[in-house]
N, C-alpha and C. Protein backbone atom coordinates (compact mmCIF):
# COMPACT_ATOMS: atom_id res chain seq x y z
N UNK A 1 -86.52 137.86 -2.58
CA UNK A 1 -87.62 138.62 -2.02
C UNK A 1 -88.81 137.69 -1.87
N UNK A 2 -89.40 137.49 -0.99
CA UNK A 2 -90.78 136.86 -0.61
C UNK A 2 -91.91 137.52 -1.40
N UNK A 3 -92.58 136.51 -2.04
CA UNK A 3 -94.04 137.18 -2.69
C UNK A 3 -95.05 137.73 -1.80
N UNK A 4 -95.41 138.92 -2.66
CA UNK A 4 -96.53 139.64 -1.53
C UNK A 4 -97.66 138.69 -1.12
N UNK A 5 -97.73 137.54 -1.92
CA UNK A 5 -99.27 136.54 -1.52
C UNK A 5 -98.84 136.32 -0.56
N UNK A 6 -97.60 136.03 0.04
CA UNK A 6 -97.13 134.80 1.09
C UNK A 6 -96.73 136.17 2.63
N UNK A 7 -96.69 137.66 1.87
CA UNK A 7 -96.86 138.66 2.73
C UNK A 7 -98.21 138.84 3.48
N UNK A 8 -98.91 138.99 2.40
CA UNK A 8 -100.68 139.10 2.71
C UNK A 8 -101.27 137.82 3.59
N UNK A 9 -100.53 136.49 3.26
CA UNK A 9 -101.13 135.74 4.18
C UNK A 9 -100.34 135.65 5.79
N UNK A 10 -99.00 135.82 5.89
CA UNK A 10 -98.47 136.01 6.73
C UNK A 10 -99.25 137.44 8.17
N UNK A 11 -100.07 138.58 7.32
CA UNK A 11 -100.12 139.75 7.81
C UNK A 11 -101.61 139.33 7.90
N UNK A 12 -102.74 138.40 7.21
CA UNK A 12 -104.12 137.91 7.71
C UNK A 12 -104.09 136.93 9.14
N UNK A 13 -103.20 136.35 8.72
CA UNK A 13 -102.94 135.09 10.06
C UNK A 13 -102.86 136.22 11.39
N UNK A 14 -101.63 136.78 11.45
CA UNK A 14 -101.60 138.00 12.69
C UNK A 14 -102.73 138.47 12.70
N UNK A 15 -103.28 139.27 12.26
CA UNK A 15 -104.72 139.55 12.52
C UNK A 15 -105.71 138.80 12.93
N UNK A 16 -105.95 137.39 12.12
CA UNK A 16 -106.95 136.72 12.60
C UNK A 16 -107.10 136.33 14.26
N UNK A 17 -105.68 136.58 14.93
CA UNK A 17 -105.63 136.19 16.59
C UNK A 17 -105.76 136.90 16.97
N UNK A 18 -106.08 138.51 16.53
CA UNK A 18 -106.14 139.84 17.34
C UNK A 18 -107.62 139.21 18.23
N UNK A 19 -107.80 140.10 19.59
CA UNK A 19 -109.66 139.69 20.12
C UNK A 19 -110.38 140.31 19.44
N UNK A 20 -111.52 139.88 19.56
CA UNK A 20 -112.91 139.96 18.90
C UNK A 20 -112.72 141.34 18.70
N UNK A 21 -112.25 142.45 20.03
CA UNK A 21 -112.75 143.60 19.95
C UNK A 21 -111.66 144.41 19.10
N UNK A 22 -110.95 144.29 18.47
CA UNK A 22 -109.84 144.74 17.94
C UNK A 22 -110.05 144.21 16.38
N UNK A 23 -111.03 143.18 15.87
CA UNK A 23 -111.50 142.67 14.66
C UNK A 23 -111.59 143.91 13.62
N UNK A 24 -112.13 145.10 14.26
CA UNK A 24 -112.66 145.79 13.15
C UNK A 24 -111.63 146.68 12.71
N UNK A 25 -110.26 147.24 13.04
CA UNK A 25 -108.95 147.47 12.84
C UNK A 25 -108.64 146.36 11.86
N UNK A 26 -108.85 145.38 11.45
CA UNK A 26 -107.94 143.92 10.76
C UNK A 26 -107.11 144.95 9.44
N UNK A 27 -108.70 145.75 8.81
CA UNK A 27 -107.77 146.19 7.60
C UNK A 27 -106.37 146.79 7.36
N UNK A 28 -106.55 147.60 8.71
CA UNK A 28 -105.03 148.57 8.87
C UNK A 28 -105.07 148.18 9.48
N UNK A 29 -104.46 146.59 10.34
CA UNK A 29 -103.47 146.30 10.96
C UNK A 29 -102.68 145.37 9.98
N UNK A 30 -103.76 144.79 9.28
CA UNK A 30 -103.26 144.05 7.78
C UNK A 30 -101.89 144.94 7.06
N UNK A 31 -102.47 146.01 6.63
CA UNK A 31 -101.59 146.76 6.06
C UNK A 31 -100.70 147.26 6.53
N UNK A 32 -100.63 147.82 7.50
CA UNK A 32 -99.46 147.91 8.48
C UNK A 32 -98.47 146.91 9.01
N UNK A 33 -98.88 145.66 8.88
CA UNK A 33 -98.05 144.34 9.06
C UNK A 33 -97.39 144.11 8.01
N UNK A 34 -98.28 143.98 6.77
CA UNK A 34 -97.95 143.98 5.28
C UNK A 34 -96.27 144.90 4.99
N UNK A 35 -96.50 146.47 5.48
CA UNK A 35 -95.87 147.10 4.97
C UNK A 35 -94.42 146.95 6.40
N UNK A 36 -94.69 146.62 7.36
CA UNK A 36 -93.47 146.46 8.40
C UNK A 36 -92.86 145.56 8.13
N UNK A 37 -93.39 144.43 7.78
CA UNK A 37 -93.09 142.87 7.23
C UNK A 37 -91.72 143.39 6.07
N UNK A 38 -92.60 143.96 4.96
CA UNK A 38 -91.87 144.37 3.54
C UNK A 38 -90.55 145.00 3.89
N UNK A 39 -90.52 146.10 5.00
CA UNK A 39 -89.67 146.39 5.49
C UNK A 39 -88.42 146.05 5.53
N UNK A 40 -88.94 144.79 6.93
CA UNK A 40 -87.86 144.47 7.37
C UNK A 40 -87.40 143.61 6.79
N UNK A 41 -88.29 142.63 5.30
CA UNK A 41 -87.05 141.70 4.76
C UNK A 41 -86.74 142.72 3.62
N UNK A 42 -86.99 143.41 3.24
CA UNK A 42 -86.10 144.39 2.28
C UNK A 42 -84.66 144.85 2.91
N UNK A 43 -84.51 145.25 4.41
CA UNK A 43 -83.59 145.24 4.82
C UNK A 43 -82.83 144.38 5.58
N UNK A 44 -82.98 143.04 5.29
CA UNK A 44 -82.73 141.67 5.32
C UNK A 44 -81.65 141.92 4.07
N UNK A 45 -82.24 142.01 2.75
CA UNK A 45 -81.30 141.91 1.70
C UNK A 45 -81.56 140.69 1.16
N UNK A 46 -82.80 139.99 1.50
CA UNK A 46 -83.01 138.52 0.88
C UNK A 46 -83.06 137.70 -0.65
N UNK A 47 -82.95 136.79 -1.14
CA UNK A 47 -82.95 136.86 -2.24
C UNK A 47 -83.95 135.59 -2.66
N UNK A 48 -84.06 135.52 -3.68
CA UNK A 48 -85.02 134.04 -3.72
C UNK A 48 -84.28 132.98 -4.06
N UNK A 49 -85.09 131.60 -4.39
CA UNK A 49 -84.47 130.69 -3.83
C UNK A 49 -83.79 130.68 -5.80
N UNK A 50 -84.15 130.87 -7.19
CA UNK A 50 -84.10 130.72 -8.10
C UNK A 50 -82.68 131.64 -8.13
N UNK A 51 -82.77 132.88 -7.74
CA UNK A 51 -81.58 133.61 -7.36
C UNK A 51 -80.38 133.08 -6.50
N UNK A 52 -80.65 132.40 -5.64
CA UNK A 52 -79.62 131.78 -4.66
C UNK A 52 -79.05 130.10 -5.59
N UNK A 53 -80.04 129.66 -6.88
CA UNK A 53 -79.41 128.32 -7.10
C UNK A 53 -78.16 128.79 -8.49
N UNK A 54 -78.85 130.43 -9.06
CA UNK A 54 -78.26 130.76 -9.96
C UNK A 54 -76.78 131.18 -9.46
N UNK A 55 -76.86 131.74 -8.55
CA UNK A 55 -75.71 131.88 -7.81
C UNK A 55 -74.61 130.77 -7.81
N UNK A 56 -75.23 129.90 -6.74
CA UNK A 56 -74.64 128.80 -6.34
C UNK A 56 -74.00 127.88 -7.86
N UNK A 57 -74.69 128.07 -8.72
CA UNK A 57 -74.00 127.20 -10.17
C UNK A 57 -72.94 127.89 -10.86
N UNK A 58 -72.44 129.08 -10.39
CA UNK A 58 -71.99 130.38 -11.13
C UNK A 58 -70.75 130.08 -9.92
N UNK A 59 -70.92 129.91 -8.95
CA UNK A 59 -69.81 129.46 -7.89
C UNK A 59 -69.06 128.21 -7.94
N UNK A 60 -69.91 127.38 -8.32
CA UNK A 60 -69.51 125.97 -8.76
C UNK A 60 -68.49 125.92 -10.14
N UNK A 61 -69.41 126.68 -11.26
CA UNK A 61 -67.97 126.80 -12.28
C UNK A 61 -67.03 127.58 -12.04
N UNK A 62 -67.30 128.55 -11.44
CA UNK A 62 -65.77 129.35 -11.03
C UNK A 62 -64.69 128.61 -10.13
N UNK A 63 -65.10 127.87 -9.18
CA UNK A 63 -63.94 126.71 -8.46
C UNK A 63 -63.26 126.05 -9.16
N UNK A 64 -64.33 125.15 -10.33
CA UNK A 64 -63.74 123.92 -11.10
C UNK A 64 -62.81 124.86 -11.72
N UNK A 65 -63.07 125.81 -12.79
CA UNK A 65 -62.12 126.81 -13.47
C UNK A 65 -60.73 126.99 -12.34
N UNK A 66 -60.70 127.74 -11.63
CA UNK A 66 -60.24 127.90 -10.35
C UNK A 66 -59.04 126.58 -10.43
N UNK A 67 -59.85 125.35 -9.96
CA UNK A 67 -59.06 124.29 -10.08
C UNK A 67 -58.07 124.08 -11.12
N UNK A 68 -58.51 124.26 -12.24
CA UNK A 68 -58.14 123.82 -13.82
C UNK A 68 -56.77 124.54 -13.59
N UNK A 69 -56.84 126.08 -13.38
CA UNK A 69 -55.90 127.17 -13.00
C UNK A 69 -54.53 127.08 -12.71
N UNK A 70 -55.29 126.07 -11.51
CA UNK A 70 -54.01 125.70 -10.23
C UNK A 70 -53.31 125.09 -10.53
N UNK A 71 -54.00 123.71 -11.19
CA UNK A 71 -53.43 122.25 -12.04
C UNK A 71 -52.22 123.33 -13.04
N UNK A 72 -53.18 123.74 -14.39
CA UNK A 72 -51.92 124.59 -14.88
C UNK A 72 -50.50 125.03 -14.46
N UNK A 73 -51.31 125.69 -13.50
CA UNK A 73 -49.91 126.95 -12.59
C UNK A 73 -49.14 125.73 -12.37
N UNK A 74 -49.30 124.91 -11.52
CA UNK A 74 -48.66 124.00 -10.88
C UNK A 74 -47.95 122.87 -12.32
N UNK A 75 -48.28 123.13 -13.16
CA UNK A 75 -47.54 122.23 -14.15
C UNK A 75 -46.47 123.03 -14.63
N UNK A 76 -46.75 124.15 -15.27
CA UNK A 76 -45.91 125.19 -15.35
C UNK A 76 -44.43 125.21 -14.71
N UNK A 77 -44.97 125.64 -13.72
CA UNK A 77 -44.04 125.41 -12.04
C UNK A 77 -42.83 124.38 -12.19
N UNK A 78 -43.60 123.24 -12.65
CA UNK A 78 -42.57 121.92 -11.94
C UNK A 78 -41.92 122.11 -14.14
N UNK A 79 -42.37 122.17 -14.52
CA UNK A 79 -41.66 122.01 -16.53
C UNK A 79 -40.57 123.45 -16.42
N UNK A 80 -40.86 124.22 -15.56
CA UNK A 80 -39.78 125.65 -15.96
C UNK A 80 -38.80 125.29 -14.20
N UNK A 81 -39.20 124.18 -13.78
CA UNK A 81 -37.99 124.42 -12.96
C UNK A 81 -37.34 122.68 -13.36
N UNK A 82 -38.05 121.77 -14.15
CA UNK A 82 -36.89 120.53 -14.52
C UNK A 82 -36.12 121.46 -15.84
N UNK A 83 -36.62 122.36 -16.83
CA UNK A 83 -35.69 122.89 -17.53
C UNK A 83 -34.40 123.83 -17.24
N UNK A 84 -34.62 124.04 -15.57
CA UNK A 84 -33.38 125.18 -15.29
C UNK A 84 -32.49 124.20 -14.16
């Protein structure tokens, strides 16, 4: 999820290019950007980047494991078929 600071500045910037005559709206267009913004990465499904490395290390030992597995299986395999 994106921090609301980096929302709030994302939703001041848009505003700041509105024209002069549209300046005095900034607050509720602020907030209205704010809350469309929130929206649409909520239904993005995004995650952060601390979330995505925890992930990614949790994927990494499950392969090597994974690997270890295979090696096994595959030893298994070849010792129960030189015994038959």
């Amino acid at each position: 999820m994106l921090d609301p600071k980096t929302l709030d500045e994302m939703a001041r910037k848009f505003s700041e290019n509105l024209p002069g005559g549209l300046r005095e709206f900034q607050q509720e267009m602020e907030r209205n950007m704010r809350t469309a913004m929130q929206s649409t990465f909520n239904r993005l499904d995004l995650v952060t980047r601390e979330e995505f490395d925890a992930q990614t290390k949790v994927l990494a030992r499950t392969r090597a494991q994974l690997e270890a597995l295979e090696e096994r299986v595959a030893a298994l395999e070849n010792a129960a078929r030189e015994q038959d």
